[in-house]
Protein backbone atom coordinates (compact mmCIF):
# COMPACT_ATOMS: atom_id res chain seq x y z
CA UNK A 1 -29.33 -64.34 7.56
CA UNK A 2 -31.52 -66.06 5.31
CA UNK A 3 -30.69 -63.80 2.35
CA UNK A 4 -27.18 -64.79 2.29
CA UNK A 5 -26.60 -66.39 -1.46
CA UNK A 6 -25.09 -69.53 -2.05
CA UNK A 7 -22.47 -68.44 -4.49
CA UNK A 8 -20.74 -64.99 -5.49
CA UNK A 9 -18.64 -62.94 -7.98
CA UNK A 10 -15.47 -63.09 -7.46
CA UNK A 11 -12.39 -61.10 -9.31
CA UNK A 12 -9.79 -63.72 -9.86
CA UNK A 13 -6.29 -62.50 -10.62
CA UNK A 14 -4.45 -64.52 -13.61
CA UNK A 15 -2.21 -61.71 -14.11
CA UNK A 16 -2.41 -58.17 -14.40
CA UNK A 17 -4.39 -57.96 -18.20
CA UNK A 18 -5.96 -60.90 -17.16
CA UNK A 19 -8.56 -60.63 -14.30
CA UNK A 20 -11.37 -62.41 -14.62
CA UNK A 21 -14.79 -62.12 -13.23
CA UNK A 22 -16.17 -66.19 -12.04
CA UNK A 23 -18.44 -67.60 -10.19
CA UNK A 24 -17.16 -68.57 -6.55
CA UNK A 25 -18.82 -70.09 -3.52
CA UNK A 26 -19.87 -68.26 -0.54
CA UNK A 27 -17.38 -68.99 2.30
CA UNK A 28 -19.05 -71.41 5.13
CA UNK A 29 -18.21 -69.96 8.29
CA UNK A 30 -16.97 -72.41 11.71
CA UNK A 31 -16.91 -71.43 15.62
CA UNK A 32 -15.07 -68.20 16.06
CA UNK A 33 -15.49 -66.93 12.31
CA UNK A 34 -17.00 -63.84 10.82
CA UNK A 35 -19.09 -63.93 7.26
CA UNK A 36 -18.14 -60.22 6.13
CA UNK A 37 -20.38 -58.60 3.33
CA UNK A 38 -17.60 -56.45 1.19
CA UNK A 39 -18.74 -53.13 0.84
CA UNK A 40 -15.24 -51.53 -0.70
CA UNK A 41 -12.01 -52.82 -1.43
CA UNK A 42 -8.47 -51.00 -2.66
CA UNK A 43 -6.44 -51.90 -4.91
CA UNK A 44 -3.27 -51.87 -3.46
CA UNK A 45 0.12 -51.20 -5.47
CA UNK A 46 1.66 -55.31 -4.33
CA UNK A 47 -1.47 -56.26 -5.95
CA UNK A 48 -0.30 -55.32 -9.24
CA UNK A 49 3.36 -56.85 -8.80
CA UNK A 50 3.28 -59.52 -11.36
CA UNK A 51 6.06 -61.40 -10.07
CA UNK A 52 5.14 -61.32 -6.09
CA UNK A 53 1.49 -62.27 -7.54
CA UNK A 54 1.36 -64.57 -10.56
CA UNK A 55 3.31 -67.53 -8.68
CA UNK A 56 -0.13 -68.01 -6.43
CA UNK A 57 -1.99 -67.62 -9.33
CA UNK A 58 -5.04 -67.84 -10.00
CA UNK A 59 -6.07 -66.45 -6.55
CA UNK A 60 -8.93 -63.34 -5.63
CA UNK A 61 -6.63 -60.63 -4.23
CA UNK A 62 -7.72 -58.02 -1.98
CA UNK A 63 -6.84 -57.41 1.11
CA UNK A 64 -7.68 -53.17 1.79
CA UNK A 65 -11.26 -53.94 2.61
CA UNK A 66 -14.25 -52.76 4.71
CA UNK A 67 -18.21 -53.94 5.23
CA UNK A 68 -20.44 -55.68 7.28
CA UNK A 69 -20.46 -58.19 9.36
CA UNK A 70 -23.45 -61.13 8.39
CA UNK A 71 -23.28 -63.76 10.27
CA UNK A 72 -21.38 -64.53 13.15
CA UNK A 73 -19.62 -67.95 14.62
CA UNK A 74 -20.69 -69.51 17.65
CA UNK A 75 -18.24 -68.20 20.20
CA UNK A 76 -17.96 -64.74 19.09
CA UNK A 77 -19.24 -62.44 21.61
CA UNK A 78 -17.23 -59.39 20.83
CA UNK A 79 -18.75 -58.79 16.78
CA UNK A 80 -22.64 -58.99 15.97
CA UNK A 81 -24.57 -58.69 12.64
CA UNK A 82 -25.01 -55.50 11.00
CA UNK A 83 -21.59 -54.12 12.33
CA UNK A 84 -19.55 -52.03 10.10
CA UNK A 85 -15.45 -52.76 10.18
CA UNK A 86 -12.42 -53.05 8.57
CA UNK A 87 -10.40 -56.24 8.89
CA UNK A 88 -6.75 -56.97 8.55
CA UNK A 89 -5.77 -60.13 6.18
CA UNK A 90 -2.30 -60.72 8.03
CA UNK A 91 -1.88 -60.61 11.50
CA UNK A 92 0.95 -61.17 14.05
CA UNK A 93 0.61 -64.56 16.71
CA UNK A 94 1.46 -61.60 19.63
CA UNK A 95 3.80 -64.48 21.70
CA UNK A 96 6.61 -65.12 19.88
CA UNK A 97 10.12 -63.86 19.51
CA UNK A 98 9.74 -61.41 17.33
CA UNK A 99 5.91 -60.25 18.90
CA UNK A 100 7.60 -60.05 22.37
CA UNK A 101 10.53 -57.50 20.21
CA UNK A 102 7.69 -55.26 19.26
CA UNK A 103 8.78 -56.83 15.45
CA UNK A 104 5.29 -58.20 14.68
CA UNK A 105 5.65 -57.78 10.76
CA UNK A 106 8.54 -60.10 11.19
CA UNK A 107 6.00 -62.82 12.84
CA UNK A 108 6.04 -65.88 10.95
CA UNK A 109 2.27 -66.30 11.50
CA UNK A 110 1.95 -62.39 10.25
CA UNK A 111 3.00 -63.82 6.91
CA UNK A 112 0.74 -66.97 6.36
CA UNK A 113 -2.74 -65.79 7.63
CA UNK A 114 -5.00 -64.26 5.52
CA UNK A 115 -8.78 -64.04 5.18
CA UNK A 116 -11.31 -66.54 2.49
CA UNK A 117 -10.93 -65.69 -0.45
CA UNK A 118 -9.38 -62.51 -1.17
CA UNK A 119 -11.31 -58.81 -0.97
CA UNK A 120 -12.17 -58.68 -4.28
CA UNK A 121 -15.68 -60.41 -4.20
CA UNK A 122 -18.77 -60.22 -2.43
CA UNK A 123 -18.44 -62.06 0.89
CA UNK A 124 -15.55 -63.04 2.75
CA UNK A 125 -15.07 -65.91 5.54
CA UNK A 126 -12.78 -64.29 8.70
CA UNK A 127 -10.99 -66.88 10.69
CA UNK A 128 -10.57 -67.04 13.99
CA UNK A 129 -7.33 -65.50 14.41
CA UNK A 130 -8.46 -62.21 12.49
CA UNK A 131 -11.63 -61.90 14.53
CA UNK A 132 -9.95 -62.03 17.84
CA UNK A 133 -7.33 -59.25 16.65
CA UNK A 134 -7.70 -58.43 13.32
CA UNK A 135 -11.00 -56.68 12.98
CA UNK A 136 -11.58 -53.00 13.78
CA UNK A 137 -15.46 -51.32 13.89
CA UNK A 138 -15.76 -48.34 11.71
CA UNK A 139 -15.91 -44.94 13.76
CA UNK A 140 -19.05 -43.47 13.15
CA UNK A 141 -18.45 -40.97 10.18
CA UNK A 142 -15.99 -42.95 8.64
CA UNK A 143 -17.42 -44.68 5.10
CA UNK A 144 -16.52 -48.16 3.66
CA UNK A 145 -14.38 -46.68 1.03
CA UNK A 146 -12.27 -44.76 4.04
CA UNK A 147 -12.79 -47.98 6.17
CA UNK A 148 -10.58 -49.80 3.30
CA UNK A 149 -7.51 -46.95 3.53
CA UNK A 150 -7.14 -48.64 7.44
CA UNK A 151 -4.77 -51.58 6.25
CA UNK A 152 -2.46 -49.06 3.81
CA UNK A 153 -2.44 -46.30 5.69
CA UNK A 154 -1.46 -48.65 8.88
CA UNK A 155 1.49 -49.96 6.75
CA UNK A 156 2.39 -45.80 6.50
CA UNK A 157 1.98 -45.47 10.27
CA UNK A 158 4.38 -48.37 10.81
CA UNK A 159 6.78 -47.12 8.92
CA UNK A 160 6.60 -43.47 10.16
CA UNK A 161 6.88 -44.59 13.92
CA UNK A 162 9.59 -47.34 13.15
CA UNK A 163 12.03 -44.30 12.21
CA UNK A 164 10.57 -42.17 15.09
CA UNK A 165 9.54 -39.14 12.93
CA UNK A 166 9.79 -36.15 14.86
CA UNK A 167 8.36 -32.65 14.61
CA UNK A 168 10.38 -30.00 12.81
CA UNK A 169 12.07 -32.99 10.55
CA UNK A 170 12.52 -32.39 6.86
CA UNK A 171 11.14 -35.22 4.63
CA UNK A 172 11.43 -36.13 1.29
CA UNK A 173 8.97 -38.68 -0.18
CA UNK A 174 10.50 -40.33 -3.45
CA UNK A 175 7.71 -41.63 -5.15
CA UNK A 176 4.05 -40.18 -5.37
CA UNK A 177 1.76 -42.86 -6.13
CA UNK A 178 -0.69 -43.87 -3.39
CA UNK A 179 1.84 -45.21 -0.88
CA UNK A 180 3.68 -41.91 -1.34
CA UNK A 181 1.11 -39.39 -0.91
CA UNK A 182 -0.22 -40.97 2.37
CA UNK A 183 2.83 -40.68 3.62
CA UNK A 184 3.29 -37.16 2.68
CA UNK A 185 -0.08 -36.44 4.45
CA UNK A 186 0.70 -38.14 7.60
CA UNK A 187 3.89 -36.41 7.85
CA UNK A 188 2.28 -33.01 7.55
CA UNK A 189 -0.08 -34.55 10.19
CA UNK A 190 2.54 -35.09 12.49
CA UNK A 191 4.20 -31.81 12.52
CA UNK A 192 7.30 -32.81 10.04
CA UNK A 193 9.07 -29.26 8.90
CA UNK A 194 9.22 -28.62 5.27
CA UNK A 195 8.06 -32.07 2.85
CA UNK A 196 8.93 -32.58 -0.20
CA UNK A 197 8.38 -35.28 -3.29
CA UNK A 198 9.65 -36.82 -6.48
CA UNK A 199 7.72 -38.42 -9.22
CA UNK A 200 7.84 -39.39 -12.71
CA UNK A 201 4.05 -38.23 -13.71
CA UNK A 202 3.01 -34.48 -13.54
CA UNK A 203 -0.29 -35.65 -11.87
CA UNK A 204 1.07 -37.51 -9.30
CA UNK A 205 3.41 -34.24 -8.19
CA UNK A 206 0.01 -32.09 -8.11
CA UNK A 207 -1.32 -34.51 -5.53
CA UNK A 208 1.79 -34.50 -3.71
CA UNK A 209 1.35 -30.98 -3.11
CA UNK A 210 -2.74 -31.24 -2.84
CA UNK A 211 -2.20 -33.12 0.36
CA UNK A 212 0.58 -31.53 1.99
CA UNK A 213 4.39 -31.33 -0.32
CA UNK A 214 6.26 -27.91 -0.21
CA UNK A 215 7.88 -28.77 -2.96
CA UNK A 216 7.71 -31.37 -6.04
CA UNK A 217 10.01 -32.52 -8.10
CA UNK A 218 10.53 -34.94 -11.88
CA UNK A 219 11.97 -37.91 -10.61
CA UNK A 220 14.15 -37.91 -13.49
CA UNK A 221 16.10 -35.05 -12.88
CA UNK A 222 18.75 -33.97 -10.03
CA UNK A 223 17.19 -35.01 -7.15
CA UNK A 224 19.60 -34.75 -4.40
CA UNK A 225 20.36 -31.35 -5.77
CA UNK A 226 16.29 -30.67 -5.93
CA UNK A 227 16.89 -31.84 -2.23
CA UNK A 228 19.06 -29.60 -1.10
CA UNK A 229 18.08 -26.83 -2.61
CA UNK A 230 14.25 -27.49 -1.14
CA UNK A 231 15.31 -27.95 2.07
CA UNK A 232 18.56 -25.42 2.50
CA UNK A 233 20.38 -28.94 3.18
CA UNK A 234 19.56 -32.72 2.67
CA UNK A 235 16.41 -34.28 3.89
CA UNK A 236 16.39 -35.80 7.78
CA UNK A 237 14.17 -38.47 6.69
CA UNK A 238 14.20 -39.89 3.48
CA UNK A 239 10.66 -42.38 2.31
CA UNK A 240 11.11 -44.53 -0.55
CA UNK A 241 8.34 -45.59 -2.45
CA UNK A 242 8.94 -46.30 -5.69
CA UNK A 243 10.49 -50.05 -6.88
CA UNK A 244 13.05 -48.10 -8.91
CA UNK A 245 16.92 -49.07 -7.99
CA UNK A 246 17.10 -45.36 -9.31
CA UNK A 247 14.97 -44.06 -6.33
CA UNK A 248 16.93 -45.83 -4.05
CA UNK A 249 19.93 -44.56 -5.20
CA UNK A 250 19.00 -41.13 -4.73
CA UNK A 251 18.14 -41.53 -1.73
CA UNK A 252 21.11 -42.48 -0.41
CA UNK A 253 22.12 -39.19 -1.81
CA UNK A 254 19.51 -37.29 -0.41
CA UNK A 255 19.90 -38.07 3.26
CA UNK A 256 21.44 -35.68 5.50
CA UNK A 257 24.05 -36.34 8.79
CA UNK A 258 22.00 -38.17 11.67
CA UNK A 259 19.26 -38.94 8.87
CA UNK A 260 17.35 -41.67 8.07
CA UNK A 261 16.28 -43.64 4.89
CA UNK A 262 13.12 -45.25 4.86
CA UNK A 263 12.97 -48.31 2.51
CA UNK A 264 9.09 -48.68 2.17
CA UNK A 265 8.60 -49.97 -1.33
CA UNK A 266 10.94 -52.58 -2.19
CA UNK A 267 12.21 -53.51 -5.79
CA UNK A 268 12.26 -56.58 -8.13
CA UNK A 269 13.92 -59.89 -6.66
CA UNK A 270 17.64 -60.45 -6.67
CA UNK A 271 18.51 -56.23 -7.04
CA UNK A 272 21.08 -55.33 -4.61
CA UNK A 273 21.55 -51.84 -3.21
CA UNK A 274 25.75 -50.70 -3.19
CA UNK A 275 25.46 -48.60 -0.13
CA UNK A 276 28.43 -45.93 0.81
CA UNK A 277 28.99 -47.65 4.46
CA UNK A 278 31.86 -45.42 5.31
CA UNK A 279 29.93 -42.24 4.49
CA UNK A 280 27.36 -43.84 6.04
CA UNK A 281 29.82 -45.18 9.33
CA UNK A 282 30.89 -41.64 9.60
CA UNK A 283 27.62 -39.70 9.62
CA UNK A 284 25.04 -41.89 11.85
CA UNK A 285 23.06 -42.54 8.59
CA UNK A 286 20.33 -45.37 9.45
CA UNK A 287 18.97 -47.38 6.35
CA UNK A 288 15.37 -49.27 7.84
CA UNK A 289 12.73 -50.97 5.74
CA UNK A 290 9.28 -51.52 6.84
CA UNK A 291 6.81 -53.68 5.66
CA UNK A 292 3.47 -54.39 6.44
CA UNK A 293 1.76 -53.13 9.98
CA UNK A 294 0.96 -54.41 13.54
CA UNK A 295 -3.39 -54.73 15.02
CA UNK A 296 -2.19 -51.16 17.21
CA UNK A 297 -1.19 -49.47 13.63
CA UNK A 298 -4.77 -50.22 12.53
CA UNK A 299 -6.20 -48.55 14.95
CA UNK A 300 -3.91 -45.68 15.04
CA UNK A 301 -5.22 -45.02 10.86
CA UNK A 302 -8.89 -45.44 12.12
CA UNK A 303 -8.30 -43.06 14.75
CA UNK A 304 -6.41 -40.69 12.32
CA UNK A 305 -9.15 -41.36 9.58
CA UNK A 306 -11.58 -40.88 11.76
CA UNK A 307 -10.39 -37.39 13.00
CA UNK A 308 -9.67 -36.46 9.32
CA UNK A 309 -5.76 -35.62 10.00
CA UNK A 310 -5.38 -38.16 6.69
CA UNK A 311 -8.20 -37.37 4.15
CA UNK A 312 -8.05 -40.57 2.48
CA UNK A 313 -11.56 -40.21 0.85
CA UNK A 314 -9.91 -37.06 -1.55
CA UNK A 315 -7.60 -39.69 -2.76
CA UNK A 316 -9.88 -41.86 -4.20
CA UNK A 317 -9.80 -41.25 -7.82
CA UNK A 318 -11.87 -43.88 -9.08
CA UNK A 319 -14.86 -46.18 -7.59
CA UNK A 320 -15.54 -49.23 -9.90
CA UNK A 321 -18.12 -51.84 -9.38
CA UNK A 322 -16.91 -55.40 -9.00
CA UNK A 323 -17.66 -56.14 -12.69
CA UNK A 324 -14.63 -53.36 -13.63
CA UNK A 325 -12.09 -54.73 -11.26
CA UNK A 326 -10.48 -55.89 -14.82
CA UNK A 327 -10.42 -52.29 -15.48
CA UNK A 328 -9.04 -51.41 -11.91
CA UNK A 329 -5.95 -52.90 -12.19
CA UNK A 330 -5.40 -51.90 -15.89
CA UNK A 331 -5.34 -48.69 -14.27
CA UNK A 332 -3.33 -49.45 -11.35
CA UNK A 333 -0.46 -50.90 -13.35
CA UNK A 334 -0.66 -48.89 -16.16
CA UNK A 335 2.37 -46.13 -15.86
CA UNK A 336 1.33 -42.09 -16.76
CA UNK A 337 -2.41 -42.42 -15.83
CA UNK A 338 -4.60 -40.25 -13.90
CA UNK A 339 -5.38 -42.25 -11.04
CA UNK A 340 -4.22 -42.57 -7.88
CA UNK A 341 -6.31 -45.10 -5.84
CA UNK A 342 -9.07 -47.44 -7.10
CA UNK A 343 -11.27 -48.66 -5.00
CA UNK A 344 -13.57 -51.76 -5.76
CA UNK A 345 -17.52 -51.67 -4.63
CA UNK A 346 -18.74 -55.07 -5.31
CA UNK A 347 -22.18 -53.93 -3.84
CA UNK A 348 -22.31 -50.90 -5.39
């Protein structure tokens, strides 16, 4: 396309009060690549981890995104200009060890692929690897800024299916913040029994129970008592998703015989976890993280978007133009604040 620019805006990440808006190049695409025209892109919660971040500093983060495709790579017969999708930054090689296992976040090549540069910016370059299972079309219905909830709500689906969730199971989501919610929502979609949630900001609780939480409770208080008292016993499934040791503590209180805790946010390097492993020996208590998702998760959170069993779009809080990303993640790491997911238009 002839009206493709030469350079772009781009959102670089220094550090968290210090994102700057400079001029970048637009990506040259090869054989096999995409040239994808960003239409929206979320700001996810690892974005604003300073110290998982500023070491690959300065970099354009960004990986929640969704637009259209314009231009496409000799070779690629599957994708074709003017198509809307979503596209995942990491994905798994699908052949080795840990593939085979059905462990594709554990996939070394998972963890080092990633598309050019980051989502927050105008165009981005899709390599080869992405395109041939890392891109997803948009169902018709589903916007760009819904398009961008694929990757995070993916991550949610992961983790839901890694601890077999069930129908009728109690759950209690510790933590309320984007991460949290979705998974409160997708629980409810699923048919879990009664949900509830813990969080530290009054706002946070309210959307809790907007999008699906029995019950709510101040993270600061009792919680394995709130529990208990919730549920008429502790929780079957336990989702953590706050970085707080605190929340991880409680959960290990919170968790009832044959239960399950779900480690889904993680906390600062070097904390370690003191875990009761005879109460836990005795009572068939399983402690699994989850991180990141696998190309079929994607397209489970399309499908689920799509369908509107997850109404992503009501959790959108605030829509910035690509000039405010500064502003975005001022927000997004800024404890007590009204938001709950910002999402970055860099076309408007």
């Amino acid at each position: 396309m002839s009206d493709i620019p030469k350079t772009q805006r781009a959102a670089v990440y220094y550090r968290n009060a210090d994102v700057r808006i400079e001029e970048r190049p637009v990506p040259e695409i090869g054989p096999g690549e995409l040239l994808v025209k960003i239409r929206a892109s979320g700001i996810c919660g690892s974005d604003v981890l300073e110290w998982y971040r500023m070491k690959k500093a300065p970099i354009v983060l960004g990986h929640e995104v969704a637009g259209e495709i314009v231009k496409v790579g000799e070779g690629v017969e599957a994708y074709a200009t003017g198509q809307r999708i979503a596209v995942n930054h990491h994905v798994p090689c699908n052949t080795c060890h840990w593939c085979l296992a059905g462990k594709h976040t554990a996939c070394e090549t998972l963890h080092t692929t990633h598309f050019d540069p980051g989502g927050f910016c105008e165009y981005v370059r899709v390599p080869p690897l992405q395109v041939d299972r890392g891109v997803y079309p948009l169902p018709d219905g589903v916007t760009f800024d819904e398009g961008s909830f694929a990757e995070p709500l993916a991550c949610v689906v992961r983790g839901q299916r890694s601890v077999n969730l069930r129908p009728g199971q109690s759950v209690a989501v510790l933590g309320a913040g984007i991460s949290g919610v979705l998974h409160v929502a997708l629980a409810k979609a699923l048919g879990a029994g009664r949900i509830v949630a813990t969080d530290i900001t009054p706002h946070r609780m309210a959307f809790a129970k907007r999008f699906g939480a029995d019950a709510v409770c101040d993270a600061r208080e009792d919680v394995p008592a709130f529990v208990r008292d919730a549920l008429g016993r502790p929780a079957d499934l336990v989702i953590v998703c706050a970085g707080a040791l605190a929340a991880f503590e409680q959960a290990l209180a919170s968790v009832d015989r044959g239960g399950t805790v779900l480690c889904f946010a993680t906390t600062d390097p070097g904390v370690l976890l003191p875990v009761p492993l005879n109460d836990f020996w005795r009572n068939d208590i399983t402690l699994k993280p989850s991180y990141g998702n696998s190309p079929h998760d994607a397209s489970v959170a399309l499908e689920l978007i799509a369908a509107r069993r997850v109404p992503v779009a009501e959790m959108i809080t605030h829509r910035l133009p690509l000039e405010e990303t500064p502003q975005g993640f001022h927000l997004m790491s800024t404890p007590g604040g009204k938001q709950l997911k910002v999402v970055i238009l860099p076309h408007g």
